[in-house]
Protein backbone atom coordinates (compact mmCIF):
# COMPACT_ATOMS: atom_id res chain seq x y z
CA UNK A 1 0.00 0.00 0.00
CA UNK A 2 1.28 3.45 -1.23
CA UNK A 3 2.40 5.82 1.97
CA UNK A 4 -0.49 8.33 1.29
CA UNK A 5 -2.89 5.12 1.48
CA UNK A 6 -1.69 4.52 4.36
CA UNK A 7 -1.69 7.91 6.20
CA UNK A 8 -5.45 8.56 5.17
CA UNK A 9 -6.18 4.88 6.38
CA UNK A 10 -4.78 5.60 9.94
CA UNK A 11 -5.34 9.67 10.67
CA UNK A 12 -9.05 9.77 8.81
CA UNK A 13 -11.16 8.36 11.73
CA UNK A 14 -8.92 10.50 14.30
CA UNK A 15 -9.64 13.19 12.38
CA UNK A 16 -13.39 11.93 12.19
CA UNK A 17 -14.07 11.84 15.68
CA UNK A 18 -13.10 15.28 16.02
CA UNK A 19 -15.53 16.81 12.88
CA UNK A 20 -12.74 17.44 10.89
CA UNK A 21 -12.65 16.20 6.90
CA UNK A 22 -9.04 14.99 5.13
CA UNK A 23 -9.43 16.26 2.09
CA UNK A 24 -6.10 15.29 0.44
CA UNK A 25 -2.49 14.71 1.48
CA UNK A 26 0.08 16.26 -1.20
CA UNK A 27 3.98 14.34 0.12
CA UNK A 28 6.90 15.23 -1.79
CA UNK A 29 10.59 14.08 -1.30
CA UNK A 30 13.23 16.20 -1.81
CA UNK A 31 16.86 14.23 -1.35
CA UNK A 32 15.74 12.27 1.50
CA UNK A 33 13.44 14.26 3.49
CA UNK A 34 9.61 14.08 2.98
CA UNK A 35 7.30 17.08 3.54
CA UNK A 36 3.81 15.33 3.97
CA UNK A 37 1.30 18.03 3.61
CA UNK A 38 -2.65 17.01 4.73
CA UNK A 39 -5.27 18.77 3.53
CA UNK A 40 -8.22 19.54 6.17
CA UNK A 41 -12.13 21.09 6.57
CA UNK A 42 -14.81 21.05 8.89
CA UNK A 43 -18.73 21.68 8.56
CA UNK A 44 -18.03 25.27 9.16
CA UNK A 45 -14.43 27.23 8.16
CA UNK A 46 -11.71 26.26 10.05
CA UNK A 47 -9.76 28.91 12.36
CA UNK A 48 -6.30 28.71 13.63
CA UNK A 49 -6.72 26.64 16.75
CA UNK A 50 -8.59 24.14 14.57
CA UNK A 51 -6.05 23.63 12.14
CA UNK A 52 -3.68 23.53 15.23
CA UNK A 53 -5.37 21.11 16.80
CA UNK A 54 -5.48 18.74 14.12
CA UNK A 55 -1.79 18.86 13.04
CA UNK A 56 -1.35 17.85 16.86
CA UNK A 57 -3.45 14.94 15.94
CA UNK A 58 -1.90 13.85 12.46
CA UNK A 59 1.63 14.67 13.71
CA UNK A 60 1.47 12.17 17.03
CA UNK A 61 -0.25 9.43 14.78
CA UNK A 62 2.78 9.89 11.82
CA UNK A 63 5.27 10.34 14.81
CA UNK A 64 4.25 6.81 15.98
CA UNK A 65 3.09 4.97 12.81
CA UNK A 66 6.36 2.39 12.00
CA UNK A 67 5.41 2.70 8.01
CA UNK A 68 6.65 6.47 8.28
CA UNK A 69 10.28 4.27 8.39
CA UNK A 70 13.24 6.09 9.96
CA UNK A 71 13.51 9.12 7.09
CA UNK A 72 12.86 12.91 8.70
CA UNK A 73 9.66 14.47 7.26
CA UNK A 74 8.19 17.58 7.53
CA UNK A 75 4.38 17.73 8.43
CA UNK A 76 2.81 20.79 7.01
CA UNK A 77 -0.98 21.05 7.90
CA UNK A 78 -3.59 23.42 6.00
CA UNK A 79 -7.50 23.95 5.29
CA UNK A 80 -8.89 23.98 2.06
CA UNK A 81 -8.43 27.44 1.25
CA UNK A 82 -10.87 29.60 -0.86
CA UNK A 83 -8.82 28.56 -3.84
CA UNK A 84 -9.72 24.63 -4.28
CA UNK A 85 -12.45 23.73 -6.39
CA UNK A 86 -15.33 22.72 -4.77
CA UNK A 87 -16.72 19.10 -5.24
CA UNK A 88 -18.84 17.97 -2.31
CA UNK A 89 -22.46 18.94 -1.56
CA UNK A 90 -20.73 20.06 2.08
CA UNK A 91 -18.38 22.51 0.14
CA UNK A 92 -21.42 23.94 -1.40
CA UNK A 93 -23.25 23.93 1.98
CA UNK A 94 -20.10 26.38 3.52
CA UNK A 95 -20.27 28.62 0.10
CA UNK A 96 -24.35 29.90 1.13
CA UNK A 97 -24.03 33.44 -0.19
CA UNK A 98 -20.64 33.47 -1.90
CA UNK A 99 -20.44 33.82 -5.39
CA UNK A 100 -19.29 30.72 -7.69
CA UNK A 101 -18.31 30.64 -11.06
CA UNK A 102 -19.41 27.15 -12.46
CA UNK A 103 -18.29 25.52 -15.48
CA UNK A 104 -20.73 22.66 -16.13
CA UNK A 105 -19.15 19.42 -18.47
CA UNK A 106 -20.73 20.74 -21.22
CA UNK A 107 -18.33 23.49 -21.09
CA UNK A 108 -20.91 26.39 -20.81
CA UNK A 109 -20.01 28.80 -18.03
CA UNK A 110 -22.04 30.41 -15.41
CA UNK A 111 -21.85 32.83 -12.09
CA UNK A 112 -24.20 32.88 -9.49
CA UNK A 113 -24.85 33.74 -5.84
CA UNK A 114 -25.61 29.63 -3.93
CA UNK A 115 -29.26 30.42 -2.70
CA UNK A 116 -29.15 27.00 -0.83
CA UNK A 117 -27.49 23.32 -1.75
CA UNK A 118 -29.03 19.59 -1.23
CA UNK A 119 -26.78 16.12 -1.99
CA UNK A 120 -27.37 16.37 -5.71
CA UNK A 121 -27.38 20.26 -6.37
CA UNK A 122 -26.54 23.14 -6.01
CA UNK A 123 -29.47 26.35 -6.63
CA UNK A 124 -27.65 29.78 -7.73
CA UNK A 125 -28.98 33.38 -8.07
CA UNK A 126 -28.47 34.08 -11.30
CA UNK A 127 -28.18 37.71 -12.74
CA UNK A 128 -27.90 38.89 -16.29
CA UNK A 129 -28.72 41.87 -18.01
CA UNK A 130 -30.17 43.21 -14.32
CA UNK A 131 -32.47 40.07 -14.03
CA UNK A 132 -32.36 37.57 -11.72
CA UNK A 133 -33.25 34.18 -11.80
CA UNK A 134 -32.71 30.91 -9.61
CA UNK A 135 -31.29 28.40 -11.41
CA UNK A 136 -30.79 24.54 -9.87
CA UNK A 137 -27.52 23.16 -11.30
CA UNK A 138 -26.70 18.61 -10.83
CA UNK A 139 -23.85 18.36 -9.33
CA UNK A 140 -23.57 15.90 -11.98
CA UNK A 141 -23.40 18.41 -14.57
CA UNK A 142 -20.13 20.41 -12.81
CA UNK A 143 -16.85 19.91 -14.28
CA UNK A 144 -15.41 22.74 -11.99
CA UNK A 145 -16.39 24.95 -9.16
CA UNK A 146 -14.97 27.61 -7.34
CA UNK A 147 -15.66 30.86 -5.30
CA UNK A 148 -14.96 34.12 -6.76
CA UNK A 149 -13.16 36.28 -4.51
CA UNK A 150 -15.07 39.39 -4.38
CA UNK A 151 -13.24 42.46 -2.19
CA UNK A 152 -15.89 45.26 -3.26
CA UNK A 153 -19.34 43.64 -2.60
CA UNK A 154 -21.96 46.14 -3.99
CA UNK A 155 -24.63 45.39 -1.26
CA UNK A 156 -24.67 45.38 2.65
CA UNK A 157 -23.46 42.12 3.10
């Protein structure tokens, strides 16, 4: 079993028990040090202590786990970050009133405001030309997801 494998099979119901999602581990070995990077979320954002918290738990789990062999490593622990696509109906859940760009895998494009989300889709606010409209998008139908960063929002919130 591959060393990622491995970490996800022993830190993921740790991480579990504590609400806290591994979303992906990223390792990379320069010369003969690894820098293992984990990838974390929760139902809500995650703040500092959180992330803290659960690089306490990953790191005394890798510290003790014999496949980690006798090679120095570097545990770097992170959340998701506004940057990474979203894919789950949960990531869609934290985006409620962000703004998304979607590009569906028919490769037409759209931006919306996410009204509200359920397992299989995702509902947007919708506005072109001044007019808005709700429009339900399958999850099924995204090829790619992400929040647009906006700095300047136009209304009060």
């Amino acid at each position: 079993m591959a060393i990622k494998d491995q970490i996800i099979e022993l830190v993921t119901p740790a991480l579990q028990e504590q609400s806290f999602y591994l979303e992906d581990i990223h390792i990379v070995t320069p010369g003969n040090h690894r820098i293992v990077t984990c990838i974390v979320d929760g139902d809500l954002a995650l703040n500092l202590d959180q992330v803290t918290s659960a690089s306490r738990i990953i790191s005394e789990m890798l510290d003790a786990a014999a496949f980690m062999g006798e090679s120095p490593f570097t545990l770097e622990v992170t959340s998701r970050g506004v940057d990474r696509p979203l894919t789950l109906p949960r990531h869609f859940a934290k985006s409620i009133d962000r703004l998304l760009k979607i590009t569906k895998v028919d490769g037409s494009e759209l931006k919306g405001r996410v009204l509200s989300n359920s397992e299989d889709s995702v509902t947007l606010l919708v506005t072109t030309k001044k007019v808005e409209s709700e429009e339900i998008v399958a999850l099924s139908e995204i090829k790619r997801a992400v929040v647009e960063v906006e700095f300047n929002r136009k209304d009060d919130k």
